[in-house]
N, C-alpha and C. Protein backbone atom coordinates (compact mmCIF):
# COMPACT_ATOMS: atom_id res chain seq x y z
N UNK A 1 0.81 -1.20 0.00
CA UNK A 1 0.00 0.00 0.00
C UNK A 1 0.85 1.27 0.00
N UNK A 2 2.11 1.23 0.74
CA UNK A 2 3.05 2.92 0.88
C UNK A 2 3.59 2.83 -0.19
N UNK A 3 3.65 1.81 -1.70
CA UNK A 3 4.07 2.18 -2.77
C UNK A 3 3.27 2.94 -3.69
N UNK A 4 1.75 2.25 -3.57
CA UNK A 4 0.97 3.23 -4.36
C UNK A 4 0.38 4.64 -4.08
N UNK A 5 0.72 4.87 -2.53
CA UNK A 5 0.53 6.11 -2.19
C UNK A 5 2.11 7.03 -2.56
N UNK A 6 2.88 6.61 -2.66
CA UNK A 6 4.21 7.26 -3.04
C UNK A 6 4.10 7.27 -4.07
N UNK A 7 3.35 6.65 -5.69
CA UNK A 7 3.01 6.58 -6.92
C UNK A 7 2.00 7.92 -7.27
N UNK A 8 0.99 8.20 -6.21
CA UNK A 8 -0.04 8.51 -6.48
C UNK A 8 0.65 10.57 -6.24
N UNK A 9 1.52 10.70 -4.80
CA UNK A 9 2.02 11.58 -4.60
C UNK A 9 2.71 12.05 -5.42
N UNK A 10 3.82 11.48 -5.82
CA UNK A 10 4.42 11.51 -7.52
C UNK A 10 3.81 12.09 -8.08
N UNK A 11 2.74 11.43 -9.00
CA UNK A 11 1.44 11.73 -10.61
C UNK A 11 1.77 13.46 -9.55
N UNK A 12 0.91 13.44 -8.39
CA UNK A 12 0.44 14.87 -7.90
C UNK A 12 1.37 15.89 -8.13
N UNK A 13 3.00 15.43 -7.43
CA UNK A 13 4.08 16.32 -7.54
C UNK A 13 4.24 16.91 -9.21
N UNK A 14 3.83 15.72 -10.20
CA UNK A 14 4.54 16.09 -11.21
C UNK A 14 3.40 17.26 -12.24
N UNK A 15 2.17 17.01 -11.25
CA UNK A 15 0.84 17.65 -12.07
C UNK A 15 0.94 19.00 -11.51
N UNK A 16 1.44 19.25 -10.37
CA UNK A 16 1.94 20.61 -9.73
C UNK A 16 2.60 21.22 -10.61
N UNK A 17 4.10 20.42 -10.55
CA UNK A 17 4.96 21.19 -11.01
C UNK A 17 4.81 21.65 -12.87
N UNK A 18 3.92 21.04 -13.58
CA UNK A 18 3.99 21.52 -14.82
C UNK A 18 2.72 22.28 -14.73
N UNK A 19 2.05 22.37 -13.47
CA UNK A 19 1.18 23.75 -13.71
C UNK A 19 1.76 25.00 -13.18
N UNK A 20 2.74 24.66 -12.48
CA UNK A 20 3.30 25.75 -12.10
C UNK A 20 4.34 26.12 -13.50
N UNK A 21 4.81 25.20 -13.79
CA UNK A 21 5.91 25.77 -14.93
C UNK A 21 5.18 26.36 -16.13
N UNK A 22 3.93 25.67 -16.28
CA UNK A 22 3.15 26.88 -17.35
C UNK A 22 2.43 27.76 -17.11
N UNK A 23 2.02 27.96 -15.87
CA UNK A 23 1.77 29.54 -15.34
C UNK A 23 2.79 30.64 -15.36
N UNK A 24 4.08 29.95 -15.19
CA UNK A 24 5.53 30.76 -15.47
C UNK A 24 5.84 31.11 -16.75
N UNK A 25 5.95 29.90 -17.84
CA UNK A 25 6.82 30.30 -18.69
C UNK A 25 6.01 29.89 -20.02
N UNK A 26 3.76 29.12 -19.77
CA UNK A 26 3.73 29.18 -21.14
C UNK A 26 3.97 27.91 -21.31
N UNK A 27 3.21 27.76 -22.38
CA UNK A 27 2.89 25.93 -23.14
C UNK A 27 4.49 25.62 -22.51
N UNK A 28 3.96 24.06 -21.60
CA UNK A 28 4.56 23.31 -21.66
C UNK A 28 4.72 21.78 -22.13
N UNK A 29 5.75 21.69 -22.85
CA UNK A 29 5.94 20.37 -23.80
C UNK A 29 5.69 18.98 -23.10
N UNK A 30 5.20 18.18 -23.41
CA UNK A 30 5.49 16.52 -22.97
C UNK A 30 6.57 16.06 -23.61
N UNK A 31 7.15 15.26 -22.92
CA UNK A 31 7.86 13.96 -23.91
C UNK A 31 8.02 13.94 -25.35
N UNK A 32 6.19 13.25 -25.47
CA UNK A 32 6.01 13.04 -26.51
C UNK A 32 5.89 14.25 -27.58
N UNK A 33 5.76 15.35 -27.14
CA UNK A 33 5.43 16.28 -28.16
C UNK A 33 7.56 17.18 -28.65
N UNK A 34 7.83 16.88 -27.38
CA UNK A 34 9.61 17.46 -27.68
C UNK A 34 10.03 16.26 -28.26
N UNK A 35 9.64 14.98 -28.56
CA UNK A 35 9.66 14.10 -29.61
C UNK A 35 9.32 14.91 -30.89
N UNK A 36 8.18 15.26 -30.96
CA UNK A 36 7.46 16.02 -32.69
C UNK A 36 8.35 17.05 -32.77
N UNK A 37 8.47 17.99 -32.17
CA UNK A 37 9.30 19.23 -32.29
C UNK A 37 10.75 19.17 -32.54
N UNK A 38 11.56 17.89 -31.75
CA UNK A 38 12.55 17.27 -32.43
C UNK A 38 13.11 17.56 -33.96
N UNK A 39 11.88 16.09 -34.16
CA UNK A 39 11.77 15.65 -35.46
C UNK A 39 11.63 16.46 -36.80
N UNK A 40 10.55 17.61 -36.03
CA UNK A 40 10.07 18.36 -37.17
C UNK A 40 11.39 20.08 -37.28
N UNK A 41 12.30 19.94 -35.91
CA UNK A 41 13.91 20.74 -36.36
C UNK A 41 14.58 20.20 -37.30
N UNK A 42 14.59 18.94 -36.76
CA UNK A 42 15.76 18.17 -37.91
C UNK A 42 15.42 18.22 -39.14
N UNK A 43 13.93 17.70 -39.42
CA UNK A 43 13.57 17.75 -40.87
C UNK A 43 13.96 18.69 -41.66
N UNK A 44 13.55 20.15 -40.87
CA UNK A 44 13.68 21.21 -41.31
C UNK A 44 15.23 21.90 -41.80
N UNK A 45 16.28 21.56 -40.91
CA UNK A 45 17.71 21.64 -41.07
C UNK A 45 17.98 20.92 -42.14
N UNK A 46 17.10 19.75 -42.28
CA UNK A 46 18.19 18.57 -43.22
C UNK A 46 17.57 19.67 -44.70
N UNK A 47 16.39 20.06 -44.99
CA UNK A 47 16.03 20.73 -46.32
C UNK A 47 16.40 21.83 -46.34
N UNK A 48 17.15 22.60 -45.45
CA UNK A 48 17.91 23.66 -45.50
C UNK A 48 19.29 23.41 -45.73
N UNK A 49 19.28 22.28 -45.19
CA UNK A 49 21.21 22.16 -45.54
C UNK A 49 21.73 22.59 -44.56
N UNK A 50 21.70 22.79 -43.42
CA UNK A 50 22.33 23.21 -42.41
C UNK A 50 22.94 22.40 -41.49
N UNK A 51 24.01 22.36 -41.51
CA UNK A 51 24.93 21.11 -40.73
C UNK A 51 25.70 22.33 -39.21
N UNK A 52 26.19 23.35 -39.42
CA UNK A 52 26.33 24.32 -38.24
C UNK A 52 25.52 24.88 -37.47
N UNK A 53 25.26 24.06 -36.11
CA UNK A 53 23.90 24.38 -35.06
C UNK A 53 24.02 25.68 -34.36
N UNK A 54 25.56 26.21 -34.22
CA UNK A 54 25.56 27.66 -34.57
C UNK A 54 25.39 28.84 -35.37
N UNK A 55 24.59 28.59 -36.21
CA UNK A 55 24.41 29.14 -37.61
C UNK A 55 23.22 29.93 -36.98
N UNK A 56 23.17 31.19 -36.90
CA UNK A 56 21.67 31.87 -36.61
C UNK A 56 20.79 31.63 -36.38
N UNK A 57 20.53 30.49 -38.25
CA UNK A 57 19.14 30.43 -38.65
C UNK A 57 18.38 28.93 -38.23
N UNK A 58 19.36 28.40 -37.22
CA UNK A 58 19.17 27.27 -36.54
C UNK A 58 18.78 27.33 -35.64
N UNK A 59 18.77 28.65 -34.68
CA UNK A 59 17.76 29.44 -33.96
C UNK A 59 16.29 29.62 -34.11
N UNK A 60 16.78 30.65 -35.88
CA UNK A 60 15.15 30.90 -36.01
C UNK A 60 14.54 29.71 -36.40
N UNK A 61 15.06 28.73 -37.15
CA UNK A 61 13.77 27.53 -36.95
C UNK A 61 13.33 26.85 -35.98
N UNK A 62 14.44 26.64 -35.26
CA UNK A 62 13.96 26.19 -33.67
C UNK A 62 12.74 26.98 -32.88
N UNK A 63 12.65 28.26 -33.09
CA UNK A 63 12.01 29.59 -32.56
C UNK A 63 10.42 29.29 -33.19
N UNK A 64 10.42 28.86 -34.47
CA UNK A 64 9.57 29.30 -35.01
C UNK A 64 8.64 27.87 -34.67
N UNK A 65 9.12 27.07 -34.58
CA UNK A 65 8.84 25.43 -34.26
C UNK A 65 7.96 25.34 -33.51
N UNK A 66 8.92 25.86 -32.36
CA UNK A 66 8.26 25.90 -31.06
C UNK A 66 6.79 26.74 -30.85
N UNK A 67 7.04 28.10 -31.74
CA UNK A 67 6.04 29.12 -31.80
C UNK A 67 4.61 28.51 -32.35
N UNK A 68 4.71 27.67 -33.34
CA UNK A 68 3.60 27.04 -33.90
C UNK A 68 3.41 25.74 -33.22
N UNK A 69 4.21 25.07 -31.97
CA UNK A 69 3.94 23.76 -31.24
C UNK A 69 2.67 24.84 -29.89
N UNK A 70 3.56 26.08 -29.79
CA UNK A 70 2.57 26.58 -28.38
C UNK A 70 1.14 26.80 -29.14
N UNK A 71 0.86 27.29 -30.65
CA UNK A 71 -0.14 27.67 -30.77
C UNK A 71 -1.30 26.12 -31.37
N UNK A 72 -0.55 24.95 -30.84
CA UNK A 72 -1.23 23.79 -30.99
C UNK A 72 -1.09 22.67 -32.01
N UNK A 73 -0.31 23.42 -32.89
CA UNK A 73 0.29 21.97 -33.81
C UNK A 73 1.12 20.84 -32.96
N UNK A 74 1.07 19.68 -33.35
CA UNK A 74 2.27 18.84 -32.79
C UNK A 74 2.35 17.75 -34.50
N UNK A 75 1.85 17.72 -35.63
CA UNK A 75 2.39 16.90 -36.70
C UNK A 75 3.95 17.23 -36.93
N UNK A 76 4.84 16.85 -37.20
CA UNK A 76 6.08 16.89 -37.48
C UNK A 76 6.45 17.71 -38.89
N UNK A 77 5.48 16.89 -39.64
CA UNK A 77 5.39 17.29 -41.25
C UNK A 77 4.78 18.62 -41.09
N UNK A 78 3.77 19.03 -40.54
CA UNK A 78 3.22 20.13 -40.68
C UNK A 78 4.12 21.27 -39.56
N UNK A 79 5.02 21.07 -38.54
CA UNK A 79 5.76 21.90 -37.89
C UNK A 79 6.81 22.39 -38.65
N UNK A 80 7.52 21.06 -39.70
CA UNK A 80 8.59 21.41 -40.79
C UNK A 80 8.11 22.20 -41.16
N UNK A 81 7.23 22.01 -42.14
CA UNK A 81 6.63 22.35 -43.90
C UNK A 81 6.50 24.36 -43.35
N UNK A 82 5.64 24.07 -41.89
CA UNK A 82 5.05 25.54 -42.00
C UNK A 82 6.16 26.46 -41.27
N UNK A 83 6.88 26.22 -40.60
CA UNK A 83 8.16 26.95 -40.36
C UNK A 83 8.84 27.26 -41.30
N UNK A 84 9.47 26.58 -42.25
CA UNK A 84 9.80 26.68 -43.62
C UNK A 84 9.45 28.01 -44.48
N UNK A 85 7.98 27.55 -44.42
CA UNK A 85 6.96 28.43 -45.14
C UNK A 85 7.42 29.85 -44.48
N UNK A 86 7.07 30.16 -43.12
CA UNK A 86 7.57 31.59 -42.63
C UNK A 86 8.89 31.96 -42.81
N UNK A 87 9.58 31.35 -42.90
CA UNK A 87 10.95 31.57 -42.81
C UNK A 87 11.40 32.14 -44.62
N UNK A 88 10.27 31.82 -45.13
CA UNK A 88 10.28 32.05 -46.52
C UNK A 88 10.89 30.99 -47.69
N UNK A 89 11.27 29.62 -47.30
CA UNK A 89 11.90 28.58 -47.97
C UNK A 89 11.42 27.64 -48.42
């Protein structure tokens, strides 16, 4: 029984702390979605050609990624394609 109440305290601690972290700082990511957002940087680098992660514009796609993951996308293809698109490419 003191395991599933230490399970259950957990879920609680961790449901706290990401309401507190998005009352702070704003959509916060799961796992699974900094999985999509990942996927859908890299994509985006590999059709740019960008192999230097210091390169500016490895910023602004990262920036822009994220900008369209807070406003509710999470497809990969559609985080590439439409970052792209703003970025003008």
């Amino acid at each position: 029984m003191p395991k599933r109440r230490e399970k259950l305290c957990s879920a609680q601690t961790v449901a706290l702390e990401h309401a507190i972290l998005e009352s702070e700082y704003g959509a916060v990511f799961e796992p699974e979605d900094i999985a999509h957002l990942t996927a859908a940087f890299e994509a985006a680098l590999t059709r740019l050609g960008l192999v230097d992660r210091k390169d500016p514009l490895t910023t602004t796609v990262a920036k822009s990624i994220v900008r369209l993951a807070r406003a509710g996308e999470r497809d990969p293809q559609k985080l590439c394609d439409e970052a792209l698109r703003i970025l003008g490419k």
